[in-house]
C-alpha atoms as a PDB file:
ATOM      1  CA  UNK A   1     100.622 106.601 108.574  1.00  0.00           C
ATOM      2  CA  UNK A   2     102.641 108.980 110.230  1.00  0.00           C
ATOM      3  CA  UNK A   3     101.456 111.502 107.090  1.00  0.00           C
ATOM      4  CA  UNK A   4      97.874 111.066 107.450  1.00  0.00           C
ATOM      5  CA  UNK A   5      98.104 111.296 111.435  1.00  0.00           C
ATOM      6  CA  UNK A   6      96.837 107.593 111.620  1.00  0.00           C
ATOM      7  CA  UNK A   7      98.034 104.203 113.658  1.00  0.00           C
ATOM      8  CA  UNK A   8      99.757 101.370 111.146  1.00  0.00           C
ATOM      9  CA  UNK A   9      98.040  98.360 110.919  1.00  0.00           C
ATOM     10  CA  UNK A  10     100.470  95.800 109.933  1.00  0.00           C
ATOM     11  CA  UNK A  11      98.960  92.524 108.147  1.00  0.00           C
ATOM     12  CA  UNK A  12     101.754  90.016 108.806  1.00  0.00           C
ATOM     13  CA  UNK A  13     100.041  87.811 105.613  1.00  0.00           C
ATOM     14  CA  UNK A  14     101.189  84.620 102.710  1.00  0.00           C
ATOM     15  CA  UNK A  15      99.883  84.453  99.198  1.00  0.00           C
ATOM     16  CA  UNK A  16      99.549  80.877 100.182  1.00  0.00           C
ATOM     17  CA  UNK A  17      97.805  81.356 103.527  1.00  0.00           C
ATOM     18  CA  UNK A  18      94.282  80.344 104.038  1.00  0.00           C
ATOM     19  CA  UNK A  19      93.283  81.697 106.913  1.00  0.00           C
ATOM     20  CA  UNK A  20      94.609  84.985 105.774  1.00  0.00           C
ATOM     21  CA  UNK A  21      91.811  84.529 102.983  1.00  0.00           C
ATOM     22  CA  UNK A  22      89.369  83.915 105.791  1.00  0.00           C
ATOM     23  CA  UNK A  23      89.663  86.973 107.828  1.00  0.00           C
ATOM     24  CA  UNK A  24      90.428  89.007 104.487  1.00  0.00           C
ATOM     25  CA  UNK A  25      86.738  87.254 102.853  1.00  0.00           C
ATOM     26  CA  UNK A  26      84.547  86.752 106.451  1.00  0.00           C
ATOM     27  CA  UNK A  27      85.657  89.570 108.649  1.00  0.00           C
ATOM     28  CA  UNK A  28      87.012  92.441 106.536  1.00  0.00           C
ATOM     29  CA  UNK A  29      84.243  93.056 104.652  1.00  0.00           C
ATOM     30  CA  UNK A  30      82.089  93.401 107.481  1.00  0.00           C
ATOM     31  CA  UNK A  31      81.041  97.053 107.584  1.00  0.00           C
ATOM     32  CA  UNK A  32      82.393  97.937 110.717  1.00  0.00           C
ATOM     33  CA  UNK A  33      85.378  96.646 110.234  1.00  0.00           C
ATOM     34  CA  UNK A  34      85.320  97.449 106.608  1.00  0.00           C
ATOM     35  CA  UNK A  35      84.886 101.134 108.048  1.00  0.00           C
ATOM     36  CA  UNK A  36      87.545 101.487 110.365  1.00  0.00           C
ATOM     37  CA  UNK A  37      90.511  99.421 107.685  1.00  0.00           C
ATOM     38  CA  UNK A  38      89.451 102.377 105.052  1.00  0.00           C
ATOM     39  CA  UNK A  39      89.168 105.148 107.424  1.00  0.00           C
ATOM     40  CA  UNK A  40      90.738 104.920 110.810  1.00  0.00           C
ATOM     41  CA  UNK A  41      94.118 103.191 110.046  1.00  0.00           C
ATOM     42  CA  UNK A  42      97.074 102.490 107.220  1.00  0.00           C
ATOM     43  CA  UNK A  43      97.061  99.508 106.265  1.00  0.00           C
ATOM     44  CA  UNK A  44     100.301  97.745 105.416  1.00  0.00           C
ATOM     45  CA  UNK A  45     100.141  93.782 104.380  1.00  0.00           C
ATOM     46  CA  UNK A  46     103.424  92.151 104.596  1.00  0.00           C
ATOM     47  CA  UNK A  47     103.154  88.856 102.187  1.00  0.00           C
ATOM     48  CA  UNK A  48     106.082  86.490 104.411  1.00  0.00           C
ATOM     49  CA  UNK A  49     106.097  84.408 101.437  1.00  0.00           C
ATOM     50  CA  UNK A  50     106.616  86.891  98.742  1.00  0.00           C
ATOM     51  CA  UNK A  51     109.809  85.152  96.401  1.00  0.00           C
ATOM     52  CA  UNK A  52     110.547  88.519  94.883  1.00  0.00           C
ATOM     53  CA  UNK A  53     114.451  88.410  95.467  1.00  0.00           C
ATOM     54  CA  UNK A  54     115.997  91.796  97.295  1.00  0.00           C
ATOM     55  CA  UNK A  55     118.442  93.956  95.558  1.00  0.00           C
ATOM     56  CA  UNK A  56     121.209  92.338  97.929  1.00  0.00           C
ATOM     57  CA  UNK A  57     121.288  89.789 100.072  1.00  0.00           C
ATOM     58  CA  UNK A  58     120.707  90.882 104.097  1.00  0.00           C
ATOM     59  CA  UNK A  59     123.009  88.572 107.203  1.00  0.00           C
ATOM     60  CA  UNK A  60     121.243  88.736 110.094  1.00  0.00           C
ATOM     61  CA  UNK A  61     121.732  86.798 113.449  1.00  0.00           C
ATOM     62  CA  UNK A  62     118.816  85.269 115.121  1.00  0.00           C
ATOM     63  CA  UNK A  63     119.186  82.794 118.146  1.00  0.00           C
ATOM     64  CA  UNK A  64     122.586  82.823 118.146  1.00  0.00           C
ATOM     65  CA  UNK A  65     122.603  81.421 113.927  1.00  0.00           C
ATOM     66  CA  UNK A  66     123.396  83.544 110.996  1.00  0.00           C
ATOM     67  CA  UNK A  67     121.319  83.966 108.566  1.00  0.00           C
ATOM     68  CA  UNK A  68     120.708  85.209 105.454  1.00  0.00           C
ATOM     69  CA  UNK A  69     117.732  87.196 103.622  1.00  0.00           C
ATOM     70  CA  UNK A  70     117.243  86.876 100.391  1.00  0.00           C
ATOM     71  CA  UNK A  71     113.323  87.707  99.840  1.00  0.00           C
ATOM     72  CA  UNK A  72     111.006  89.950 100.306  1.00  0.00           C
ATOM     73  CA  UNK A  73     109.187  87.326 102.444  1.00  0.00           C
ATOM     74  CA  UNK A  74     112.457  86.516 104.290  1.00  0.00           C
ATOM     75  CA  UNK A  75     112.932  90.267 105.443  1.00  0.00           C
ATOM     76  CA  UNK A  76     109.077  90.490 106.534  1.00  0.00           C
ATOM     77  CA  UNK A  77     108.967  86.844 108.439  1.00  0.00           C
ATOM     78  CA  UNK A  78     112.423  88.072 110.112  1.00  0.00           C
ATOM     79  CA  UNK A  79     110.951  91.818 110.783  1.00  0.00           C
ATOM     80  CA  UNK A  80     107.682  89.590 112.511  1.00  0.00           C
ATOM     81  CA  UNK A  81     109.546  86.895 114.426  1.00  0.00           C
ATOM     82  CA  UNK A  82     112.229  89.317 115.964  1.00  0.00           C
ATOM     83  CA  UNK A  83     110.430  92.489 116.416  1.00  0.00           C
ATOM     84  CA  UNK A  84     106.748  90.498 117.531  1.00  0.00           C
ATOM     85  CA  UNK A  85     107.719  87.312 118.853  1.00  0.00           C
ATOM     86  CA  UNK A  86     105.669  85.035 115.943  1.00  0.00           C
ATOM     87  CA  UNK A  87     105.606  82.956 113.164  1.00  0.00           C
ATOM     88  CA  UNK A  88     102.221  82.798 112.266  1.00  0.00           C
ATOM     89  CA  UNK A  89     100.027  83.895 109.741  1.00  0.00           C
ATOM     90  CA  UNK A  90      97.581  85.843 109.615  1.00  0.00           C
ATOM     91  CA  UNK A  91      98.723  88.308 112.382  1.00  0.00           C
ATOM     92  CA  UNK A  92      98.108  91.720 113.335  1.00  0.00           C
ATOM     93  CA  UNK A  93      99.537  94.546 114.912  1.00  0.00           C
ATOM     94  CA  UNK A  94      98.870  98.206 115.396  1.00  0.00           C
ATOM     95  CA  UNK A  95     101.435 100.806 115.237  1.00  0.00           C
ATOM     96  CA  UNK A  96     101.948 104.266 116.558  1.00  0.00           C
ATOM     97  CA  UNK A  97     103.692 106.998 114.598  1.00  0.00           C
ATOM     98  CA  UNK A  98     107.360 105.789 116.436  1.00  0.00           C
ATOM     99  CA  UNK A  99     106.590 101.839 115.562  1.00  0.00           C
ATOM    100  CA  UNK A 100     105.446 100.827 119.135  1.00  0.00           C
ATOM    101  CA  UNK A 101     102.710  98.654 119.513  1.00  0.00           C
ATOM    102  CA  UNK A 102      99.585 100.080 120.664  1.00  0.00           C
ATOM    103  CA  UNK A 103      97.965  97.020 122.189  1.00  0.00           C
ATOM    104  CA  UNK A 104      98.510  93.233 122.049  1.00  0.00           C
ATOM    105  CA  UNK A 105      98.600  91.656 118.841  1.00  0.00           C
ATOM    106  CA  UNK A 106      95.999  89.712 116.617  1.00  0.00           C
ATOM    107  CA  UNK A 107      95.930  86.158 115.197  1.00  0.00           C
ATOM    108  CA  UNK A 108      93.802  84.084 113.584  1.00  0.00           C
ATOM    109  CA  UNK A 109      90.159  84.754 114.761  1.00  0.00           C
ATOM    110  CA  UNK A 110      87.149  85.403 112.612  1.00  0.00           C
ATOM    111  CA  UNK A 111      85.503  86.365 115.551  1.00  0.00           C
ATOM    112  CA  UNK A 112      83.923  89.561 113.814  1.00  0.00           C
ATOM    113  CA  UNK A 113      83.240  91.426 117.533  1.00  0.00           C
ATOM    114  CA  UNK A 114      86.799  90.486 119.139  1.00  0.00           C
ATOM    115  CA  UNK A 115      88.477  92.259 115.906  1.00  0.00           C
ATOM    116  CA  UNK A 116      86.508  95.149 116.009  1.00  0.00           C
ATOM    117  CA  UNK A 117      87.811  95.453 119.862  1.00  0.00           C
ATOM    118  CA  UNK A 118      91.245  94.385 118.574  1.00  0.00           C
ATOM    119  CA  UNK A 119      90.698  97.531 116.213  1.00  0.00           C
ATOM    120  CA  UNK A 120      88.955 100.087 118.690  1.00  0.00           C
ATOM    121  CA  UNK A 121      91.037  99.496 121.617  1.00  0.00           C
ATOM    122  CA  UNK A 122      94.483 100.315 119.478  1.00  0.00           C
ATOM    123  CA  UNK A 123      92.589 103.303 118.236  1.00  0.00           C
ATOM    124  CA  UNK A 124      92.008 104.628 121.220  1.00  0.00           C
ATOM    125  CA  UNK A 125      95.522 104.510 122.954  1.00  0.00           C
ATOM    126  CA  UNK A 126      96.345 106.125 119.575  1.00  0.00           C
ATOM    127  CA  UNK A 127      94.589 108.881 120.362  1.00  0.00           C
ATOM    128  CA  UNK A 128      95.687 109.468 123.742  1.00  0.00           C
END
C-alpha cells in the first residue's frame, strides 16, 4: 500500500463465513464500490480461519492467559482482537501508510451507501 501511495483496506474474513460471502456477492460488486476496492485502496483479506499451520509456533499473552498460535487464522484473529478490539467477521478497517486507522471500523452491513461512506470518508483523511 505504502508502494502504490494508497490506504490498506484490511478484510478481517473466514472461508466459512457467510456474511463475508454477502458483502463480497451484494455489495462489492456494486460499481462504486467495485471502483474504489480496484482503484483507490490495497486490499488485504485476512481468512481468521485459514488451518495452514505457521513455520513455528507463536506464545502470545492475551488477558492475562498464554497462548499459543499455531495458524495462519490464529495469528490474523489474534492481530484483529488485540490490535481492533473484535471478533467478528466480516470486518473492516482502513489503514494509513504507518498502520493507524483512518476512521472507525466496518462490520457486517450490506448497506451499499453506508460502505461507500465507510470507504470515502477513510479516503479522505488519507489524503490529508
Amino acid at each position: 500500500a505504502k508502494k502504490e501511495n494508497k490506504p490498506l483496506l484490511i478484510d478481517f474474513t473466514g472461508y466459512g463465513c457467510e456474511n463475508c460471502r454477502k458483502m463480497e456477492e451484494f455489495v462489492w460488486t456494486q460499481p462504486d464500490v467495485l471502483s474504489l476496492l480496484q482503484n483507490e485502496v490495497v486490499l488485504a483479506s485476512l481468512y481468521v480461519d485459514d488451518k495452514t499451520p505457521l513455520n513455528e509456533p507463536i506464545n502470545v499473552v492475551e488477558n492475562g492467559t498464554e497462548r499459543t498460535l499455531r495458524t495462519v487464522g490464529d495469528k490474523w484473529s489474534y492481530l484483529q482482537r488485540v490490535k481492533f478490539g473484535a471478533n467478528a467477521q466480516p470486518f473492516y478497517v482502513l489503514l494509513d501508510n504507518d498502520g493507524n486507522p483512518l476512521n472507525k471500523s466496518y462490520a457486517y452491513n450490506e448497506d451499499i451507501p453506508k460502505y461507500i461512506e465507510f470507504l470515502q470518508e477513510g479516503l479522505e483523511r488519507y489524503v490529508k
